[in-house]
PDB file of N, CA and C in Angstrom:
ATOM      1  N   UNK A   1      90.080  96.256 111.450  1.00  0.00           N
ATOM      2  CA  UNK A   1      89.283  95.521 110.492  1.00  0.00           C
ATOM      3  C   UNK A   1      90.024  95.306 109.180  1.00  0.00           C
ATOM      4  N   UNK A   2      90.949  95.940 109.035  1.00  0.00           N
ATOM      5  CA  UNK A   2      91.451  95.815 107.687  1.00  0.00           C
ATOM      6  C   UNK A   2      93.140  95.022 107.838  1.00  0.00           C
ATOM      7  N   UNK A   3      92.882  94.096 106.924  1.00  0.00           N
ATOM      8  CA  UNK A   3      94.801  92.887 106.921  1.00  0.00           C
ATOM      9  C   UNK A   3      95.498  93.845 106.762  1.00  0.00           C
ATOM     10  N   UNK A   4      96.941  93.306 107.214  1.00  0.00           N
ATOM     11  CA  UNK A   4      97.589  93.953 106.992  1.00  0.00           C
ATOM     12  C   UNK A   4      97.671  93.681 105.094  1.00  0.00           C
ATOM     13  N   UNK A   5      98.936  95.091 105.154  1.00  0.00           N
ATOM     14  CA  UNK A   5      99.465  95.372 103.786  1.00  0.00           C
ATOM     15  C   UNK A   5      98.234  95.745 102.766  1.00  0.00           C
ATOM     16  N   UNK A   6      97.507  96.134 103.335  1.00  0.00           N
ATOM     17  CA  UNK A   6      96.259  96.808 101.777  1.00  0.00           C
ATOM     18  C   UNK A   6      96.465  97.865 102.267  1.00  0.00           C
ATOM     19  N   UNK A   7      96.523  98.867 101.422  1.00  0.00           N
ATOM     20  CA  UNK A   7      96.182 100.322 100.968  1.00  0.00           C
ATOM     21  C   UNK A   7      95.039 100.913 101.298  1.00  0.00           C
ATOM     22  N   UNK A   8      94.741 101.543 102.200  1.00  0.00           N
ATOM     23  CA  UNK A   8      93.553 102.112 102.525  1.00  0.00           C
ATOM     24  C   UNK A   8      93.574 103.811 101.773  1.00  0.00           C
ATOM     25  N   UNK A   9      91.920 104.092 101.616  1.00  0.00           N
ATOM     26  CA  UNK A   9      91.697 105.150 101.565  1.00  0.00           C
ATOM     27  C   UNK A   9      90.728 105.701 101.948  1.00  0.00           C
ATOM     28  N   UNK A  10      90.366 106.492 102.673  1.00  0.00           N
ATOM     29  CA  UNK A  10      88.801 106.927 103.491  1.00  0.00           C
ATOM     30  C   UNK A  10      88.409 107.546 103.183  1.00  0.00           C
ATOM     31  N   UNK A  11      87.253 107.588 102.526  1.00  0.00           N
ATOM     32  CA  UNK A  11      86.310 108.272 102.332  1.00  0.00           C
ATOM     33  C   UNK A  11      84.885 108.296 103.235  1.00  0.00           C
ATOM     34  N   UNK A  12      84.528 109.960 103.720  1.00  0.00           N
ATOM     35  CA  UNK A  12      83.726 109.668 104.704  1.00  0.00           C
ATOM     36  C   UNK A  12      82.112 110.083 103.631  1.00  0.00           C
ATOM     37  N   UNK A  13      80.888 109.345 104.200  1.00  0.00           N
ATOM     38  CA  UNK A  13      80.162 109.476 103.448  1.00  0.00           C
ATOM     39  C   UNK A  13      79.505 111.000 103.146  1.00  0.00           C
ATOM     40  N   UNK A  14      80.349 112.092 104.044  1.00  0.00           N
ATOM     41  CA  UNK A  14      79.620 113.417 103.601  1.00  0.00           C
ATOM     42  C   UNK A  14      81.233 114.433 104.173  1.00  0.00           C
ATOM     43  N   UNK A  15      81.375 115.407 103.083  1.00  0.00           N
ATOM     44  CA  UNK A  15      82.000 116.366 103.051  1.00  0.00           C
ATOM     45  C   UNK A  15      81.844 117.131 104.664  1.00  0.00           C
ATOM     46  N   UNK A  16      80.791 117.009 105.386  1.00  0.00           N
ATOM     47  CA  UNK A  16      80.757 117.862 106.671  1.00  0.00           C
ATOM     48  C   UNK A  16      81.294 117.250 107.363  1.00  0.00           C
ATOM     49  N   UNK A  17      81.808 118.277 108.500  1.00  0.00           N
ATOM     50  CA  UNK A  17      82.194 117.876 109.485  1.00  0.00           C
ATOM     51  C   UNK A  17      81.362 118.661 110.733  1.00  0.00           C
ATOM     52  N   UNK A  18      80.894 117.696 111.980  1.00  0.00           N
ATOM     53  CA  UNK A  18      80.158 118.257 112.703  1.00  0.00           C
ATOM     54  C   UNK A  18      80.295 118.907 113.972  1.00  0.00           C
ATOM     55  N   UNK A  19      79.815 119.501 114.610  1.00  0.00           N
ATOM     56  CA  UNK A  19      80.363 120.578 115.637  1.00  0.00           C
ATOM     57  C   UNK A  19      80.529 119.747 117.038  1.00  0.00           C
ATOM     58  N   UNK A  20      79.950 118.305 117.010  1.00  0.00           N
ATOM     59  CA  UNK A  20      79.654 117.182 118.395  1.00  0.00           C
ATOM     60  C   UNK A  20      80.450 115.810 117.658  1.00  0.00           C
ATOM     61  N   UNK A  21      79.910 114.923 118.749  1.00  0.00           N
ATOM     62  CA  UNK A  21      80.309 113.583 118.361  1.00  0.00           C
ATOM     63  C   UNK A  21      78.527 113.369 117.667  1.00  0.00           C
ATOM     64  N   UNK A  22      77.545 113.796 118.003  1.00  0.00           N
ATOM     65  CA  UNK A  22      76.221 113.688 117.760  1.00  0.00           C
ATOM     66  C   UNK A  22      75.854 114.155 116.475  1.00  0.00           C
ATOM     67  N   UNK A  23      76.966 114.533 116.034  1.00  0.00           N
ATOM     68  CA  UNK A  23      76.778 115.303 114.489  1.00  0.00           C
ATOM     69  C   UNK A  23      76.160 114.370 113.520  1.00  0.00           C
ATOM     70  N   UNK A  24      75.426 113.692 113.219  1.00  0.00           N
ATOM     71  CA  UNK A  24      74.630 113.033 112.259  1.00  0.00           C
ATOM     72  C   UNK A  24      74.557 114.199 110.529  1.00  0.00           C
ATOM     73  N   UNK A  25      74.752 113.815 109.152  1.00  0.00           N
ATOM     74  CA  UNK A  25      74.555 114.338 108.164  1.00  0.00           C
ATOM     75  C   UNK A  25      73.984 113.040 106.955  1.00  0.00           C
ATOM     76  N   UNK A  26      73.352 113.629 106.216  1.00  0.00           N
ATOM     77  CA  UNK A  26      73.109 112.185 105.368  1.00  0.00           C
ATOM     78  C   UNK A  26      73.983 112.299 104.211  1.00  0.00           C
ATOM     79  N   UNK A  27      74.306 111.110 103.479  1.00  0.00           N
ATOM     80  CA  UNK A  27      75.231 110.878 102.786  1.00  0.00           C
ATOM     81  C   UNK A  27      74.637 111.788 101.675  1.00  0.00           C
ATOM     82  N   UNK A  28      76.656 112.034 101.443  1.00  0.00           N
ATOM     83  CA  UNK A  28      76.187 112.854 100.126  1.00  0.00           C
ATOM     84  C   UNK A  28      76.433 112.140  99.191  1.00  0.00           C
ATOM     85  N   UNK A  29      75.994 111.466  98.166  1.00  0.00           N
ATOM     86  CA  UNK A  29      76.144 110.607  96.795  1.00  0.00           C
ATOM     87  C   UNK A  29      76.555 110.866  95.792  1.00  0.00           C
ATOM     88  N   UNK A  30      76.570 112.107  95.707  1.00  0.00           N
ATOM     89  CA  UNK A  30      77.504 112.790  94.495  1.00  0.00           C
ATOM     90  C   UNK A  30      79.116 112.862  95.037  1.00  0.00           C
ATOM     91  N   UNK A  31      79.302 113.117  96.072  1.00  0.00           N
ATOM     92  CA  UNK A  31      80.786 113.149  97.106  1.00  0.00           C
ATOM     93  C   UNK A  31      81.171 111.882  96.877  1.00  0.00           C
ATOM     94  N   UNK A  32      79.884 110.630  97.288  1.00  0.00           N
ATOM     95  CA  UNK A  32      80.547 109.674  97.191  1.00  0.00           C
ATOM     96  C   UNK A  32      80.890 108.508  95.966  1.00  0.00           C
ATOM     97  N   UNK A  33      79.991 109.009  95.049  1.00  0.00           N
ATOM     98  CA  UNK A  33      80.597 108.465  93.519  1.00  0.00           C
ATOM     99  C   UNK A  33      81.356 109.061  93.286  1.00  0.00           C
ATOM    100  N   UNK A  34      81.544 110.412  93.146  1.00  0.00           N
ATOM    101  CA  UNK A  34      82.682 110.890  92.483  1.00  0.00           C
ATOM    102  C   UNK A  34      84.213 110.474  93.020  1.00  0.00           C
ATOM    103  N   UNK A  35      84.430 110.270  94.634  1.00  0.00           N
ATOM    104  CA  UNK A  35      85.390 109.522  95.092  1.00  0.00           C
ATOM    105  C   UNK A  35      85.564 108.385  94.690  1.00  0.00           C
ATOM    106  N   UNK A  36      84.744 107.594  94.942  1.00  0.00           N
ATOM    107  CA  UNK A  36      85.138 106.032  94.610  1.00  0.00           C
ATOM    108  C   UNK A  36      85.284 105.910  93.340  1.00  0.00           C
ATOM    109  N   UNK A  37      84.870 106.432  92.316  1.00  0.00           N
ATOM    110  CA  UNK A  37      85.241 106.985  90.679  1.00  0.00           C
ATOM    111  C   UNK A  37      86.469 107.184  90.732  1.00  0.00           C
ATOM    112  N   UNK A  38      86.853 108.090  91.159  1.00  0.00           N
ATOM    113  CA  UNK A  38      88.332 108.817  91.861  1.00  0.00           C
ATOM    114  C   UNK A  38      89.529 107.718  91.774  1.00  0.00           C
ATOM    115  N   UNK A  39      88.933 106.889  92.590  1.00  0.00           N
ATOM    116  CA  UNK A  39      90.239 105.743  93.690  1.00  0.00           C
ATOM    117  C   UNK A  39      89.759 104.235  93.025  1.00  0.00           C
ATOM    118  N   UNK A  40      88.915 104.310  92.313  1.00  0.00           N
ATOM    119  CA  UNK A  40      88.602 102.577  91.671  1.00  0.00           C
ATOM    120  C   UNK A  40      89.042 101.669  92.687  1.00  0.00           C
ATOM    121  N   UNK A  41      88.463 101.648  94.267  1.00  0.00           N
ATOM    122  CA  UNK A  41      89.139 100.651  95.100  1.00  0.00           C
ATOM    123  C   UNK A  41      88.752  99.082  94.782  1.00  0.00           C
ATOM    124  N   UNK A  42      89.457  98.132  95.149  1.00  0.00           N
ATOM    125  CA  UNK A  42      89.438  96.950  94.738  1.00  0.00           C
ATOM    126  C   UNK A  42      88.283  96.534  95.384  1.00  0.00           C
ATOM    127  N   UNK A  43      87.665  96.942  97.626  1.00  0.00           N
ATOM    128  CA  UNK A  43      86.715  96.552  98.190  1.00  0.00           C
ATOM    129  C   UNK A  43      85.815  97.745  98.721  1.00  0.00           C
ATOM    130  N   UNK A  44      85.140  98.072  99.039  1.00  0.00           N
ATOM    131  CA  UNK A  44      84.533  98.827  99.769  1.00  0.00           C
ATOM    132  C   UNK A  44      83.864  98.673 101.162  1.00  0.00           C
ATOM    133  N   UNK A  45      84.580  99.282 102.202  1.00  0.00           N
ATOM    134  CA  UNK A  45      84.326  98.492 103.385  1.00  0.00           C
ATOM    135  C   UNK A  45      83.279  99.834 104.129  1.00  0.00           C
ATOM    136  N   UNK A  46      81.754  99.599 104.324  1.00  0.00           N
ATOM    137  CA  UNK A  46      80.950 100.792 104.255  1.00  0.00           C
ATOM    138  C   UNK A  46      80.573 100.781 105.974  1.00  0.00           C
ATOM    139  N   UNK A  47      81.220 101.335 106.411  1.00  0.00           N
ATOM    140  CA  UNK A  47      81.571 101.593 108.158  1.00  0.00           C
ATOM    141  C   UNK A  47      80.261 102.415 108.474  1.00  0.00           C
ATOM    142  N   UNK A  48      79.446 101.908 109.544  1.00  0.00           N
ATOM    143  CA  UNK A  48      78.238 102.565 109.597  1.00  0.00           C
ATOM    144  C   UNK A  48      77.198 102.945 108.499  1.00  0.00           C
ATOM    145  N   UNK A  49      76.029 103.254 109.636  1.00  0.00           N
ATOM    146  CA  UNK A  49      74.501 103.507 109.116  1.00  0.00           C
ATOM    147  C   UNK A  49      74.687 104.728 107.893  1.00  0.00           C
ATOM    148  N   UNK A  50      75.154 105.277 107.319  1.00  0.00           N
ATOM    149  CA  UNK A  50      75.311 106.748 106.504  1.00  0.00           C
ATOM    150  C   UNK A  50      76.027 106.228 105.593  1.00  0.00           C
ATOM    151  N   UNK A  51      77.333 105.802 105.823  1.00  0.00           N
ATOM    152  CA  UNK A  51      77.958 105.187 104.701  1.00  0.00           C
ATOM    153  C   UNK A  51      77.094 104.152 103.665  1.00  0.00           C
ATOM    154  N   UNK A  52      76.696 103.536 104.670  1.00  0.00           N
ATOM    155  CA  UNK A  52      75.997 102.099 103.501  1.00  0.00           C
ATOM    156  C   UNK A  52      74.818 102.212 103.127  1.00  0.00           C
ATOM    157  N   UNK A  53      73.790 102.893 103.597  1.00  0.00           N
ATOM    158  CA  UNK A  53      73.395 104.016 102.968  1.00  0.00           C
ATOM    159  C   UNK A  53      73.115 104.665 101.829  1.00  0.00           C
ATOM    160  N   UNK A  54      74.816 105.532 101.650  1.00  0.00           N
ATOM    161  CA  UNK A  54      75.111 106.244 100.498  1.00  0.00           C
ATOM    162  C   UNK A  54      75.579 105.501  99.391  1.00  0.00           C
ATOM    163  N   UNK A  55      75.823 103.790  99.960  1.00  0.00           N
ATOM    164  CA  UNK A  55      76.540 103.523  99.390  1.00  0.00           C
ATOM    165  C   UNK A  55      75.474 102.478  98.539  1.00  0.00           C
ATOM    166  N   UNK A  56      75.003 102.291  99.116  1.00  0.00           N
ATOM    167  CA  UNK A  56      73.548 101.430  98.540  1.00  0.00           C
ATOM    168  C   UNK A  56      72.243 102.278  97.567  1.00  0.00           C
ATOM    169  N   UNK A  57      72.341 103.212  97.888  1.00  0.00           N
ATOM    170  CA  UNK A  57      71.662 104.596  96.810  1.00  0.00           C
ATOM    171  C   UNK A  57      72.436 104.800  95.296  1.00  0.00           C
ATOM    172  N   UNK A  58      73.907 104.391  95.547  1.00  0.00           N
ATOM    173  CA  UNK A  58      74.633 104.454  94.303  1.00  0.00           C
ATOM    174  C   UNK A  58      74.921 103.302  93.398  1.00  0.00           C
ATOM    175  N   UNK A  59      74.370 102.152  94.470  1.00  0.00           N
ATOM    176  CA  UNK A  59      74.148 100.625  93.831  1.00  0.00           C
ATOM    177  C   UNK A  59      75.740 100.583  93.843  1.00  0.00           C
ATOM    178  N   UNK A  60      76.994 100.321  94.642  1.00  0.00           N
ATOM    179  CA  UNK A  60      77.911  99.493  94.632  1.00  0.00           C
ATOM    180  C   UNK A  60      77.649  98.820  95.769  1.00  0.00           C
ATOM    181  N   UNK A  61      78.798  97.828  95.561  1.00  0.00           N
ATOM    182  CA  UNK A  61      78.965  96.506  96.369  1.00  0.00           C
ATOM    183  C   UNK A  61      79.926  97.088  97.206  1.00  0.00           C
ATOM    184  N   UNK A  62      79.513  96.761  98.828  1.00  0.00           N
ATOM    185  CA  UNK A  62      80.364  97.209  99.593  1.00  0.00           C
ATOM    186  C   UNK A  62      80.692  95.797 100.651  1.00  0.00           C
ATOM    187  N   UNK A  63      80.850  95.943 101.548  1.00  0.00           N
ATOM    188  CA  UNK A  63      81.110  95.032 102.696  1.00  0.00           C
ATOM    189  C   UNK A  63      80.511  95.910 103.783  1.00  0.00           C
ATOM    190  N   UNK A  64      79.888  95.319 104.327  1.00  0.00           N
ATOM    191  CA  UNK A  64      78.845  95.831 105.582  1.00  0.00           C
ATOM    192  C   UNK A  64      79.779  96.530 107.152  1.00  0.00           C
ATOM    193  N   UNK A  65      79.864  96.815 107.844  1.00  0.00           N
ATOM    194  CA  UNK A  65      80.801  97.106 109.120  1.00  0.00           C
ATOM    195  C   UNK A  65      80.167  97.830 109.775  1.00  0.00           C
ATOM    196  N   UNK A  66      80.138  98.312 111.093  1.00  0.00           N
ATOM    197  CA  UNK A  66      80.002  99.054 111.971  1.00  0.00           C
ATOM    198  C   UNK A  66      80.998 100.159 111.888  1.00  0.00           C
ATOM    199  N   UNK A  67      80.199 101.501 112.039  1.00  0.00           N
ATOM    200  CA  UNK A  67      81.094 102.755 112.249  1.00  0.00           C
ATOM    201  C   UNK A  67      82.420 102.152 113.338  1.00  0.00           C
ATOM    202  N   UNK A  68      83.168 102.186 113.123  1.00  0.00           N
ATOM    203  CA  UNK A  68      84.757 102.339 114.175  1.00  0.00           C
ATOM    204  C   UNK A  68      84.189 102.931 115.690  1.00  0.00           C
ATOM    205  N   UNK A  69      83.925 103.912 115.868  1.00  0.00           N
ATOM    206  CA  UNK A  69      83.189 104.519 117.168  1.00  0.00           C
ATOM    207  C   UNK A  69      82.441 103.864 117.553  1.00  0.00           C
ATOM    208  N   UNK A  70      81.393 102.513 117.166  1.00  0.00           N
ATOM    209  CA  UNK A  70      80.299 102.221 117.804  1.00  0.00           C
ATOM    210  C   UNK A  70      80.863 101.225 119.403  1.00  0.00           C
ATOM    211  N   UNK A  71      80.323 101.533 120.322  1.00  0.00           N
ATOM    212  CA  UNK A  71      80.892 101.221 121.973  1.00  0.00           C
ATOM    213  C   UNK A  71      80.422  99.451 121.636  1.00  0.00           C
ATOM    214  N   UNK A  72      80.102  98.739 121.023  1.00  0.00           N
ATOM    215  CA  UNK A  72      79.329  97.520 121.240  1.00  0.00           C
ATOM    216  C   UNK A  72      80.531  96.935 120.002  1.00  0.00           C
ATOM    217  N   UNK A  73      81.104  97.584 119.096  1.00  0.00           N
ATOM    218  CA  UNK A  73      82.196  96.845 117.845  1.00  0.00           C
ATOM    219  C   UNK A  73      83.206  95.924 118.981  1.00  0.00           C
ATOM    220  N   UNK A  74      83.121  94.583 118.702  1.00  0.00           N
ATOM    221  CA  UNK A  74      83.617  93.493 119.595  1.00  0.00           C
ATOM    222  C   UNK A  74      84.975  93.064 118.535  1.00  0.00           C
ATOM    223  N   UNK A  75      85.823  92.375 119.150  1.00  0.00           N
ATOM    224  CA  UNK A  75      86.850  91.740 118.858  1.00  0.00           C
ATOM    225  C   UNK A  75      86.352  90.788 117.655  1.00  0.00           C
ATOM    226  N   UNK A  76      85.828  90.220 118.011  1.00  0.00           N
ATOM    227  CA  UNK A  76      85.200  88.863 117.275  1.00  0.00           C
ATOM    228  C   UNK A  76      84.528  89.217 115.797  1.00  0.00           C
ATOM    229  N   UNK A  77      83.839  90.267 115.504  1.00  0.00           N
ATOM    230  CA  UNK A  77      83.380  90.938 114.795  1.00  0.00           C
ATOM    231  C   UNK A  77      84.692  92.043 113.725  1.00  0.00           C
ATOM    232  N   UNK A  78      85.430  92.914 114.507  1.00  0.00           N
ATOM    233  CA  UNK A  78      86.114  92.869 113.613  1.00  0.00           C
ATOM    234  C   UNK A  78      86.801  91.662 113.254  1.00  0.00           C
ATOM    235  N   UNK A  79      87.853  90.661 113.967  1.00  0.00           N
ATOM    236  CA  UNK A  79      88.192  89.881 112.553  1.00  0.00           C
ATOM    237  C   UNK A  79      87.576  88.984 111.663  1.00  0.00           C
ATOM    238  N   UNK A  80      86.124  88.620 112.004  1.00  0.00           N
ATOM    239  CA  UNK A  80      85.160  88.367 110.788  1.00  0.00           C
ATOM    240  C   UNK A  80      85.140  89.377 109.719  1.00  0.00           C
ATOM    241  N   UNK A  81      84.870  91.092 109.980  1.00  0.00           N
ATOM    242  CA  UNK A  81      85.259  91.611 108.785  1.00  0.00           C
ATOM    243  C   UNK A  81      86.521  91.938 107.732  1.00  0.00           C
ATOM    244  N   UNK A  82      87.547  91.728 108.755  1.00  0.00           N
ATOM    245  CA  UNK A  82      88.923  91.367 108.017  1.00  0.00           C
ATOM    246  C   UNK A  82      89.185  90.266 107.565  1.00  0.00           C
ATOM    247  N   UNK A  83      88.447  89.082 107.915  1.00  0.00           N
ATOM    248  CA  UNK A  83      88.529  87.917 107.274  1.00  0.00           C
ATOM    249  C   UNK A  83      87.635  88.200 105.616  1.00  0.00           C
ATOM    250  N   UNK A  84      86.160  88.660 106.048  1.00  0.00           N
ATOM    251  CA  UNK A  84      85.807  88.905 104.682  1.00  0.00           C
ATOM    252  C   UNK A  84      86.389  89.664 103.907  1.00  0.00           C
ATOM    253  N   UNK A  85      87.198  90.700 103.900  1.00  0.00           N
ATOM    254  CA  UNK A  85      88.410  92.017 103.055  1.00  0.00           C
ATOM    255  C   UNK A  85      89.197  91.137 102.723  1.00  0.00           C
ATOM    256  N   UNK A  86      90.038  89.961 103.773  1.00  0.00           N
ATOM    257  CA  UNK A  86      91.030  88.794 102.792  1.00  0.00           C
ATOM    258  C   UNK A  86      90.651  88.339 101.486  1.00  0.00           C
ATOM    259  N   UNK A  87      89.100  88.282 101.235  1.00  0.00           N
ATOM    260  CA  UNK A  87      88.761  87.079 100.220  1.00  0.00           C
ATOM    261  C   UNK A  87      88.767  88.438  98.840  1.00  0.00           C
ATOM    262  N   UNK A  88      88.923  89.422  99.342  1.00  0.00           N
ATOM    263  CA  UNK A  88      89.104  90.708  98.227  1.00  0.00           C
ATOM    264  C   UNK A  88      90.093  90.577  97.470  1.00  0.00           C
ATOM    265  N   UNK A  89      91.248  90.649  98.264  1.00  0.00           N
ATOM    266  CA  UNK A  89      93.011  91.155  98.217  1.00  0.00           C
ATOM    267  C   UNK A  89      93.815  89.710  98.099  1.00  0.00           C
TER     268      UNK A  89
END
């Protein structure tokens, strides 16, 4: 999902890590302002239900996406969201 040559940095929307793939946690919002505070990124690309979320509780502007893991994320779909990250960078 992401053009080449940008700089990535990941931030996941909660400090845990879970014991399954089923591990569900809700975003932590203090984790995640204080990061993106942190890294002043130019886009915010909010990958899954938790991220956008956390990320919408803190009122920034993100770009919408599907978690990376989801079995149904199609070809076609990511490069619509790398097309929208172009109009960022």
């Amino acid at each position: 999902m992401i053009p080449d040559g940008c700089e990535v940095d990941v931030i996941n929307a909660s400090p845990n890590i879970g014991d399954s793939p089923k591990s569900v946690f809700r975003p932590d919002v203090f984790h995640l302002g204080k990061s993106i505070d942190a890294i002043k990124p130019d886009v915010i690309l909010g990958c899954g239900r938790m991220a956008q979320e956390g990320l919408k509780t803190i009122g920034v502007s993100y770009i919408a996406a599907p978690h990376p893991s989801w079995r149904l994320l199609s070809n076609d779909m990511i490069l619509r969201i790398k097309d929208e990250i172009a109009l960022y960078i």
